[in-house]
N, C-alpha and C. Protein backbone atom coordinates (compact mmCIF):
# COMPACT_ATOMS: atom_id res chain seq x y z
N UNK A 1 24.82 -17.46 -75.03
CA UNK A 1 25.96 -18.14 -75.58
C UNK A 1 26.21 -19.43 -74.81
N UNK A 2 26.90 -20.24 -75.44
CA UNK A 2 27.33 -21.95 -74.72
C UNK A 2 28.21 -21.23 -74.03
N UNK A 3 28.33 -22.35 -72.86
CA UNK A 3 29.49 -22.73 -71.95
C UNK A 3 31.11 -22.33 -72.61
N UNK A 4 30.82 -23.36 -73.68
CA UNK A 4 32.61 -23.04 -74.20
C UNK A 4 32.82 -21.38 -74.60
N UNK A 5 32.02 -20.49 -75.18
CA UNK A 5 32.31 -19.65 -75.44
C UNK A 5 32.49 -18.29 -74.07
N UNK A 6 31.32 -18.69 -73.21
CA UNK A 6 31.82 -18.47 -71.80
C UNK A 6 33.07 -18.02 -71.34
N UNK A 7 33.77 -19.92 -71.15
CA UNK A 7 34.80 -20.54 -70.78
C UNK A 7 36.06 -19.33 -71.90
N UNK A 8 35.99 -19.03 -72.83
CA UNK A 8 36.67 -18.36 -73.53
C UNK A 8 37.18 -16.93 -73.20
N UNK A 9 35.63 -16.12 -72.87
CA UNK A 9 35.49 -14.67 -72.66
C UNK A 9 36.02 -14.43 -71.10
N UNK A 10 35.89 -15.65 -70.71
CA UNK A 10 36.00 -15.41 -68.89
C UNK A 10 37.57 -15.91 -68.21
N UNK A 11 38.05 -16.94 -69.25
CA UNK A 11 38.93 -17.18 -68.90
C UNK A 11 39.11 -18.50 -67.91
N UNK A 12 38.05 -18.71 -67.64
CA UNK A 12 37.58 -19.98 -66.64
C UNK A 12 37.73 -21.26 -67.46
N UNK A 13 37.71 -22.62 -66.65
CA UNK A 13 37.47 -23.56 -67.54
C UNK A 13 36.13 -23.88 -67.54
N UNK A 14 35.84 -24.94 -68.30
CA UNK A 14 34.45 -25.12 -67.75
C UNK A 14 34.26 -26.33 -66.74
N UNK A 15 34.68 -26.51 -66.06
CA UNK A 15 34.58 -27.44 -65.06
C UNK A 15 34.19 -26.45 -64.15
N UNK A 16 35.15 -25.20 -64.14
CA UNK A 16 35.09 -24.54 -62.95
C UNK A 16 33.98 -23.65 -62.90
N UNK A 17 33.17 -23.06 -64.35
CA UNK A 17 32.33 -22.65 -64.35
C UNK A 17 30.79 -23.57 -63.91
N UNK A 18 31.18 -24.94 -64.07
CA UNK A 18 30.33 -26.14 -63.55
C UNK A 18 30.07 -25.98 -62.11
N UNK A 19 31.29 -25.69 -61.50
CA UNK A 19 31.49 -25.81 -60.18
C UNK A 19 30.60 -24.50 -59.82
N UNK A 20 30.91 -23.33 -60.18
CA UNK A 20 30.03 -22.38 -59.89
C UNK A 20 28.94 -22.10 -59.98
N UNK A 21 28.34 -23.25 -60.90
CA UNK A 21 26.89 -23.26 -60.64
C UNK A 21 26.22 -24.23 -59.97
N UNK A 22 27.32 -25.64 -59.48
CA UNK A 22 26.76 -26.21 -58.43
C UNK A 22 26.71 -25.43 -57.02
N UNK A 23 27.45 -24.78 -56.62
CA UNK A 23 27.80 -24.37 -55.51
C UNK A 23 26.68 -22.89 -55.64
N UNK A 24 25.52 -22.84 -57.09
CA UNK A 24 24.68 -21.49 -57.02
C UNK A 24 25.52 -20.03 -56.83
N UNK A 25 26.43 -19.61 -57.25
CA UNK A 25 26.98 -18.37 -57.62
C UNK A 25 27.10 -18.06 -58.95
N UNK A 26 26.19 -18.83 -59.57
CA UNK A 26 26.04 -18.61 -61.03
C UNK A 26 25.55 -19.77 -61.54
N UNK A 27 24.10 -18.96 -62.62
CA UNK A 27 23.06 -19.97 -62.74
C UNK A 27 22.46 -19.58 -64.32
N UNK A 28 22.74 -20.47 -65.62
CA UNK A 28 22.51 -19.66 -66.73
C UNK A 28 21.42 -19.34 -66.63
N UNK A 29 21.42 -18.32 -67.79
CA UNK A 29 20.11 -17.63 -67.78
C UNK A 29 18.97 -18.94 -68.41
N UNK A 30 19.27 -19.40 -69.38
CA UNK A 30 18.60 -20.55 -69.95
C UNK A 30 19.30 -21.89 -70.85
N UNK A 31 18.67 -22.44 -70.91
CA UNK A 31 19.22 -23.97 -71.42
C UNK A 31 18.61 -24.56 -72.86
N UNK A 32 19.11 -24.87 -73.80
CA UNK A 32 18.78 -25.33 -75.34
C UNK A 32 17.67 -26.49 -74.78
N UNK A 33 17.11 -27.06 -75.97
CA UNK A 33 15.97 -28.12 -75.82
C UNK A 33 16.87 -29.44 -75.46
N UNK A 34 18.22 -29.46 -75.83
CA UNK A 34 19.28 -30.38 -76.01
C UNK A 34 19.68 -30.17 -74.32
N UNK A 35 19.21 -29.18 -73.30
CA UNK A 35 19.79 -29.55 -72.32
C UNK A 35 21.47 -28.76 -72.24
N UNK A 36 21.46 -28.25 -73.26
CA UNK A 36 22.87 -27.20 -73.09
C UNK A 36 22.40 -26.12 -72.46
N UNK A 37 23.79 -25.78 -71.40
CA UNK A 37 23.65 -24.25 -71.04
C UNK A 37 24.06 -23.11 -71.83
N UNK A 38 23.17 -22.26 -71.81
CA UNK A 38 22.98 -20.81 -72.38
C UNK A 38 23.26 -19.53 -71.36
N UNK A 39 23.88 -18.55 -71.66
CA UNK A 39 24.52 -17.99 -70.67
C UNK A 39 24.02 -16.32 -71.40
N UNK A 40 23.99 -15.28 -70.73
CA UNK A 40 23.62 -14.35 -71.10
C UNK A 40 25.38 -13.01 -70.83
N UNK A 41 25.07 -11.74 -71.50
CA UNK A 41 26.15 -11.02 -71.21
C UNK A 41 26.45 -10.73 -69.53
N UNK A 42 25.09 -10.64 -68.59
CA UNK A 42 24.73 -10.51 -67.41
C UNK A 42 25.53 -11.29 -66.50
N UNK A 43 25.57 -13.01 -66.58
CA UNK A 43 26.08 -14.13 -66.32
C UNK A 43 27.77 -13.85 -66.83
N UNK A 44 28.18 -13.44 -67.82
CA UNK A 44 29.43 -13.29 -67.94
C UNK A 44 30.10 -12.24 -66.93
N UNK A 45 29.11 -11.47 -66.75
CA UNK A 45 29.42 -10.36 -65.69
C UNK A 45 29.77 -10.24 -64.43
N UNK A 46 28.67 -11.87 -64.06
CA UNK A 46 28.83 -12.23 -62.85
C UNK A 46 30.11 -13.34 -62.58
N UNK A 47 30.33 -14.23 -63.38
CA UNK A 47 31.25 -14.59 -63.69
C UNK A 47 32.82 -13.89 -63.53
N UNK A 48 32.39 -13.09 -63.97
CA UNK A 48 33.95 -11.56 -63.81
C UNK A 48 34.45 -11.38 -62.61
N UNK A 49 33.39 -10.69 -62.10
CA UNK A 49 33.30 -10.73 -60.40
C UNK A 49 33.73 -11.73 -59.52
N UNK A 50 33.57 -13.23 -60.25
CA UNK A 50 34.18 -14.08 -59.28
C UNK A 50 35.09 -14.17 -59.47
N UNK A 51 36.17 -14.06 -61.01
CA UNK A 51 37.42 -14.31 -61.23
C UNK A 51 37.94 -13.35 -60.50
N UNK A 52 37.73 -11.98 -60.68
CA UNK A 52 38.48 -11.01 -59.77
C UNK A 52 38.43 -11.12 -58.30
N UNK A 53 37.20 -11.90 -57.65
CA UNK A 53 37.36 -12.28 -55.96
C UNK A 53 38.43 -13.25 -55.90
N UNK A 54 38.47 -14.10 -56.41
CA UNK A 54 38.99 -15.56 -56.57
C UNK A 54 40.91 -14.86 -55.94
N UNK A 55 41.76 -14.82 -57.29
CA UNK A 55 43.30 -14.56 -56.40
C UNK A 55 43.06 -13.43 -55.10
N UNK A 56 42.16 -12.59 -54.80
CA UNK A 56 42.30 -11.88 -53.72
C UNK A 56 41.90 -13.03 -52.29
N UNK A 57 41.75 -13.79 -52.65
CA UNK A 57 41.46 -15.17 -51.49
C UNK A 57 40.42 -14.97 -51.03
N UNK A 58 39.27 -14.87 -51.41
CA UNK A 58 37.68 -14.32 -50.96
C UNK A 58 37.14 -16.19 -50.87
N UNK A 59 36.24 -16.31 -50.22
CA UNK A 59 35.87 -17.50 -49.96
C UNK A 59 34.50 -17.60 -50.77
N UNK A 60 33.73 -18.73 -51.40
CA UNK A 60 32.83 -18.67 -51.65
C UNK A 60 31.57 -18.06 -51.27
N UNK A 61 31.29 -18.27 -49.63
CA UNK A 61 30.80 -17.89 -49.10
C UNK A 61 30.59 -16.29 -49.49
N UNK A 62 32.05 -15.57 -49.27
CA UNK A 62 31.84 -14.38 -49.18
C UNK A 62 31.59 -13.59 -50.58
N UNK A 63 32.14 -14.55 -51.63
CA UNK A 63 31.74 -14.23 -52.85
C UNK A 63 30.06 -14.12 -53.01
N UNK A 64 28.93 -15.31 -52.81
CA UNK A 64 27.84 -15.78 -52.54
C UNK A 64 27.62 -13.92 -51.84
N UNK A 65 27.59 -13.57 -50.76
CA UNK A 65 27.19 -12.66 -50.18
C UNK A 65 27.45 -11.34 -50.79
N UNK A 66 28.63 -10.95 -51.60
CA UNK A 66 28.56 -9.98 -52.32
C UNK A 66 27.62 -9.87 -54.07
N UNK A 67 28.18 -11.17 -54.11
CA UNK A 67 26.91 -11.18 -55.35
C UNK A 67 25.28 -11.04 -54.94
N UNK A 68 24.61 -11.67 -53.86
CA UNK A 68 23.82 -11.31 -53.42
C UNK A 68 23.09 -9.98 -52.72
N UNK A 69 24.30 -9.12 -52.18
CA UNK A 69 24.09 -7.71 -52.29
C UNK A 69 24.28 -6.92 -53.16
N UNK A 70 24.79 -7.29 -54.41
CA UNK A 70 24.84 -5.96 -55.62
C UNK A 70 23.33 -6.92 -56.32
N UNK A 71 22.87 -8.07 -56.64
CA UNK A 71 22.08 -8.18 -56.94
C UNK A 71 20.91 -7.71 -56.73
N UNK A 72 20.89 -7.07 -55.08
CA UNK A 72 19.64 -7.10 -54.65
C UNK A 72 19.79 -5.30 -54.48
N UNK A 73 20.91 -4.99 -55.08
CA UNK A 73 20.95 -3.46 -55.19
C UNK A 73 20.85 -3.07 -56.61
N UNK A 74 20.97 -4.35 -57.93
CA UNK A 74 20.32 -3.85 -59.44
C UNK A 74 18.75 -4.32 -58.99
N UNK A 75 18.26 -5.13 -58.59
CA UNK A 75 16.71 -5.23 -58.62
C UNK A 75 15.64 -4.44 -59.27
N UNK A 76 15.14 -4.46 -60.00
CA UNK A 76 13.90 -3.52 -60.11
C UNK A 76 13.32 -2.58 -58.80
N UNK A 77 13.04 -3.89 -58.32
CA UNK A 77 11.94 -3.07 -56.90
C UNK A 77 12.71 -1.86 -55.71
N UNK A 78 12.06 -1.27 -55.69
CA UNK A 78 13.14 -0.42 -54.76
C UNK A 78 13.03 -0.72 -53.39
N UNK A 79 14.16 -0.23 -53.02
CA UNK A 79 14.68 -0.80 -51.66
C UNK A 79 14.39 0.76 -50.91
N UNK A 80 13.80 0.07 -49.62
CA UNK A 80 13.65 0.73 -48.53
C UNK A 80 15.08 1.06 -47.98
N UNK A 81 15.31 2.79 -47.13
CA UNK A 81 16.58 3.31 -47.20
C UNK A 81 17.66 2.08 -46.45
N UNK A 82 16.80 1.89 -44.59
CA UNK A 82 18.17 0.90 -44.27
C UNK A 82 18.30 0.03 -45.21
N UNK A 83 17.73 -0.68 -45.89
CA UNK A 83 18.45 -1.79 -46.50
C UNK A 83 19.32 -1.58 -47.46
N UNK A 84 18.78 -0.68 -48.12
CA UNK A 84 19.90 0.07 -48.73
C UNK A 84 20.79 0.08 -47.99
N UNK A 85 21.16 1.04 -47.22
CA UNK A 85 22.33 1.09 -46.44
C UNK A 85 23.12 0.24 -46.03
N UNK A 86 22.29 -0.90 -45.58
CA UNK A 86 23.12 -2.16 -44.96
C UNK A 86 23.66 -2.58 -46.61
N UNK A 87 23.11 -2.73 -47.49
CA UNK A 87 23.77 -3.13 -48.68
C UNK A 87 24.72 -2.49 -48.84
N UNK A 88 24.95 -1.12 -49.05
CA UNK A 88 26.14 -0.69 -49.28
C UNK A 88 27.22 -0.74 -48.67
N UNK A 89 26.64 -0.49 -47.04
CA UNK A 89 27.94 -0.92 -45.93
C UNK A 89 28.62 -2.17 -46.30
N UNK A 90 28.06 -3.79 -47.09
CA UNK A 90 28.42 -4.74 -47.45
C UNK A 90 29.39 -4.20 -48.08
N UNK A 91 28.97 -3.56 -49.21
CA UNK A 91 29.68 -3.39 -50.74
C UNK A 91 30.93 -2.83 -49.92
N UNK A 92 30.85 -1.31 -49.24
CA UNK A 92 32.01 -1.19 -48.95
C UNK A 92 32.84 -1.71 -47.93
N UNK A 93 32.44 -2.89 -46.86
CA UNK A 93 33.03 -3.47 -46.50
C UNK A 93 34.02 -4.51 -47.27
N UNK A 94 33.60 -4.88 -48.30
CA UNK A 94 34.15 -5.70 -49.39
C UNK A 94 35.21 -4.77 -50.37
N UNK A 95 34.86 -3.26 -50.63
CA UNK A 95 35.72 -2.45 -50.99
C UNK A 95 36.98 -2.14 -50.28
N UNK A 96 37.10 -1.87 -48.94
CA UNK A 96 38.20 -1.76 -48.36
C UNK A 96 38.81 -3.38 -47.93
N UNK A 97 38.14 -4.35 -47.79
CA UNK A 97 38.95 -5.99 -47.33
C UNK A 97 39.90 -6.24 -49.24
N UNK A 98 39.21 -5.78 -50.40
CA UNK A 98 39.87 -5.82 -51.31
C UNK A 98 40.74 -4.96 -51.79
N UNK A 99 40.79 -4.07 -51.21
CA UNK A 99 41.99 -2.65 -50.99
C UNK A 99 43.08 -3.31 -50.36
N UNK A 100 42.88 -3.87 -49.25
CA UNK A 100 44.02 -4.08 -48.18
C UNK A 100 44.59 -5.76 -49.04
N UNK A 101 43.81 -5.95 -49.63
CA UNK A 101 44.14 -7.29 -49.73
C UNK A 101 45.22 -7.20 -51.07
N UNK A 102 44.84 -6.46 -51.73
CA UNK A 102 45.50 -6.01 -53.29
C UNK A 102 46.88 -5.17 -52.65
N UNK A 103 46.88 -4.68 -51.43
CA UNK A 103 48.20 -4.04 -51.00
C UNK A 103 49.39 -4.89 -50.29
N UNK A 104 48.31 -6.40 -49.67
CA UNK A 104 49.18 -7.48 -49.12
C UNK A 104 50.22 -7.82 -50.51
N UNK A 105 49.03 -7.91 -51.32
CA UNK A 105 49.90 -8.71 -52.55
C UNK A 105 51.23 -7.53 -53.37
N UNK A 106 50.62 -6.64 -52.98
CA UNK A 106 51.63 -5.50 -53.62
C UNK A 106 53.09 -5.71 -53.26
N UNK A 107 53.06 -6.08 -51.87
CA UNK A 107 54.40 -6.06 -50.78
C UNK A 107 54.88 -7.42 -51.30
N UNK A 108 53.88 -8.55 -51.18
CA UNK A 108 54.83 -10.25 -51.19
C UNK A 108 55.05 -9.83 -52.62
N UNK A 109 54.68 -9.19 -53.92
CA UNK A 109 55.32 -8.91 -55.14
C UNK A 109 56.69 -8.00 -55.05
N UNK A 110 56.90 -6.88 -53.99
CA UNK A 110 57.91 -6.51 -54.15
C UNK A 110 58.85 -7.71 -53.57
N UNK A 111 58.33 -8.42 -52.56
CA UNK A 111 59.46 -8.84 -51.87
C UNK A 111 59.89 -10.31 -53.08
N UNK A 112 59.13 -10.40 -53.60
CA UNK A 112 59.61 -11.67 -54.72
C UNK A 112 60.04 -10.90 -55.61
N UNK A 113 60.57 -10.04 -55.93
CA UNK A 113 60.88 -9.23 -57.36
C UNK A 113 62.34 -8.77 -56.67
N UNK A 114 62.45 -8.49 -55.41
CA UNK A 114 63.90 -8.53 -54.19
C UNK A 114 64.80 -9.61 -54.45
N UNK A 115 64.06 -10.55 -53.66
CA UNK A 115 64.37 -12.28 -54.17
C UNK A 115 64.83 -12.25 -55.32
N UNK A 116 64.41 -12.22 -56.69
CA UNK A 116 65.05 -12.56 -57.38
C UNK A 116 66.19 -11.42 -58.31
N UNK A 117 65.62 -10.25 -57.66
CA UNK A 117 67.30 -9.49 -57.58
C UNK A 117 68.18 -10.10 -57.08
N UNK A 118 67.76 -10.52 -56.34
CA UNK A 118 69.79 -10.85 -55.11
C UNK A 118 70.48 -12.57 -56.12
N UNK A 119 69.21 -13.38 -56.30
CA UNK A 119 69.60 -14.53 -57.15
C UNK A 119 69.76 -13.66 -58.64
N UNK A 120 69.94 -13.03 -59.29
CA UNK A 120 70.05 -12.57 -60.91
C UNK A 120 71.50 -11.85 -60.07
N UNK A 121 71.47 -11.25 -59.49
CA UNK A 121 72.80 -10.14 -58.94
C UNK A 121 74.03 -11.62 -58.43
N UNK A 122 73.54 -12.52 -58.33
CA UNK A 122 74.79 -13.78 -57.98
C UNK A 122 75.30 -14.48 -58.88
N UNK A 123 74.71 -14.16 -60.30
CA UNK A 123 74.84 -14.87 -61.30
C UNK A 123 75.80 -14.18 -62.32
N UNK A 124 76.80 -15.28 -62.89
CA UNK A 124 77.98 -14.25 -63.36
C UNK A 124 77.38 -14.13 -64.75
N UNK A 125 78.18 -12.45 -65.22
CA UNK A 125 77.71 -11.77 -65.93
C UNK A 125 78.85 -12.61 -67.27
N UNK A 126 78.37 -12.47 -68.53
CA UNK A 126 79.45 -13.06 -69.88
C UNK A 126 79.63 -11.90 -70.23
């Protein structure tokens, strides 16, 4: 599929999906004779993954490194056990930093949902 339809399913713009493939965290699968990008369901997938790193404040970098370890854990070829292992220790290192991180946000949501109790509770009632 094009870019714009991408840009649709993902929610991204396409600048920013531009950006993600300059910066190589996403690379279409193939390109029209016209030089358009072509994107596969795979690429939307990966795509996903970054929107959901993205508000948890994950850095490119660390995005780059988790996509690179689940990639290299769908692979065809099989992986010898440590590496395995070290892959997964990634994955779940990235599982619990996005646990804790989804619980930061849990708290600054209660405490803004507080906030604007006490401003709605100051406001006269008709």
């Amino acid at each position: 599929m094009h870019i714009g339809e991408v840009a649709t399913r993902t929610e991204l713009s396409l600048r920013t999906i531009r950006h993600y493939e300059e910066v190589g965290l996403v690379v279409p699968s193939a390109r029209t004779r016209g030089g358009f990008r072509l994107y596969t369901e795979a690429d939307i997938a990966r795509l996903m993954v970054i929107r959901r790193m993205k508000p948890l404040g994950f850095t490119l970098d660390q995005m780059r490194e988790l996509l690179t370890a689940t990639d290299r854990l769908d692979a065809p070829e099989p992986l010898d056990p440590g590496e395995r292992a070290t892959l997964l220790g990634v994955l779940a290192d990235f599982e619990r930093a996005a646990q804790q991180r989804c619980d930061d946000l849990r708290v600054q949501l209660a405490r803004a949902e507080e906030f604007a109790a006490t401003l709605a509770a100051r406001l006269p009632t008709d």
